[in-house]
Protein backbone atom coordinates (compact mmCIF):
# COMPACT_ATOMS: atom_id res chain seq x y z
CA UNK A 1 0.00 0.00 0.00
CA UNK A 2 2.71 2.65 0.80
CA UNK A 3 4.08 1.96 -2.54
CA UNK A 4 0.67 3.09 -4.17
CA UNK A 5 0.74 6.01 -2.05
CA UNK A 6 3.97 6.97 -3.23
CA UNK A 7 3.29 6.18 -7.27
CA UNK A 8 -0.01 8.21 -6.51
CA UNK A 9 1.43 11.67 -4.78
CA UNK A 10 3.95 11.30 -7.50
CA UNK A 11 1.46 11.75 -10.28
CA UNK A 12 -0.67 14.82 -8.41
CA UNK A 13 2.73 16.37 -8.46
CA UNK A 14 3.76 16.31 -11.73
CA UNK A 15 0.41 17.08 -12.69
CA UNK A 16 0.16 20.08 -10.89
CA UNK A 17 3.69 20.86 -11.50
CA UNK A 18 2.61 20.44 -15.36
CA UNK A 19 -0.41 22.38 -15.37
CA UNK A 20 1.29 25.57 -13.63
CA UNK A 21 3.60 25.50 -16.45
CA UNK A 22 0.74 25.40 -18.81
CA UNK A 23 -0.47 28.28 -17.00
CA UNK A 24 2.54 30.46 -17.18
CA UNK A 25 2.88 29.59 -21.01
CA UNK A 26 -0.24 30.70 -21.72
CA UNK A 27 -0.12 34.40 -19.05
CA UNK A 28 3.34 35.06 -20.57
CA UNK A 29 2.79 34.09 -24.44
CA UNK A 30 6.20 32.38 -24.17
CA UNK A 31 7.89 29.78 -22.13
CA UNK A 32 11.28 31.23 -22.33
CA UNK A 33 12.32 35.19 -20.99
CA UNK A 34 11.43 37.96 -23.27
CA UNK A 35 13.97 40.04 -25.51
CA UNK A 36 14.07 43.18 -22.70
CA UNK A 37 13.95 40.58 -19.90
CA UNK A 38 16.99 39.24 -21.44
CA UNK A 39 18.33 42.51 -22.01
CA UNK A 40 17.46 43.74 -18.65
CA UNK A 41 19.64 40.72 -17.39
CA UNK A 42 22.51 41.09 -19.03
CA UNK A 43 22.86 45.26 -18.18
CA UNK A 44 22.65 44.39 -14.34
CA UNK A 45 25.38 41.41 -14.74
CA UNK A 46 27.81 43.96 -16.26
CA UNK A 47 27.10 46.85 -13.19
CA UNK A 48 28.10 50.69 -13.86
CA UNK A 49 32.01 50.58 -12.57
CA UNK A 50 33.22 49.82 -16.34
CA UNK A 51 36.88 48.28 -16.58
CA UNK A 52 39.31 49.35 -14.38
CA UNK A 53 42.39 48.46 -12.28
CA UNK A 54 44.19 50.96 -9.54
CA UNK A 55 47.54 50.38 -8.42
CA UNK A 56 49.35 51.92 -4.94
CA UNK A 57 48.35 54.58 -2.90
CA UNK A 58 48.35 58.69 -3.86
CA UNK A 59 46.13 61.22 -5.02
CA UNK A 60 44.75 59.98 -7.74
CA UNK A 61 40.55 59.23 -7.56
CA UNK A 62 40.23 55.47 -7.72
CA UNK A 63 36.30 54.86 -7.36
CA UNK A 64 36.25 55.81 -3.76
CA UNK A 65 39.72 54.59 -3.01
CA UNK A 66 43.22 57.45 -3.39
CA UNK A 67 45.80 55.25 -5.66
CA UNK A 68 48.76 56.47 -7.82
CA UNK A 69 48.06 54.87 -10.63
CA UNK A 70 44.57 54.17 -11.85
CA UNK A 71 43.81 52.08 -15.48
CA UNK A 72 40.78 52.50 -17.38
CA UNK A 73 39.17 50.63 -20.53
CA UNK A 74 41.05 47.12 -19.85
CA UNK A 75 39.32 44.11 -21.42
């Protein structure tokens, strides 16, 4: 019996797990991310600071830190 209980809980899972996908499909038009949600994505991963490296201490502006030598533009 506890092996029919198990096939049976199972099933109402994937089936609910199935129809909420269903669901989404169908709210979103798409199962996948949308172009600007993609693009959205991708702008936040890269963050505002750009490329940069600062070397030593001075009086040069480093982003918040006073470095000698600071390095912009690096890839």
């Amino acid at each position: 019996m506890k092996r029919y209980e198990k096939v049976v809980t199972f099933m109402a899972v994937a089936v609910m797990s199935l129809y909420g996908y269903v669901s989404f499909v169908e709210y979103t038009g798409s199962a996948g991310m949308s172009e600007l949600m993609l693009e959205n994505v991708e702008a936040l991963a890269q963050g505002e600071g750009g490329n940069y490296v600062c070397y030593g201490s001075g009086d040069i502006d480093c982003h918040g830190m006073k470095v000698w030598v600071k390095y912009e533009g690096i890839r």
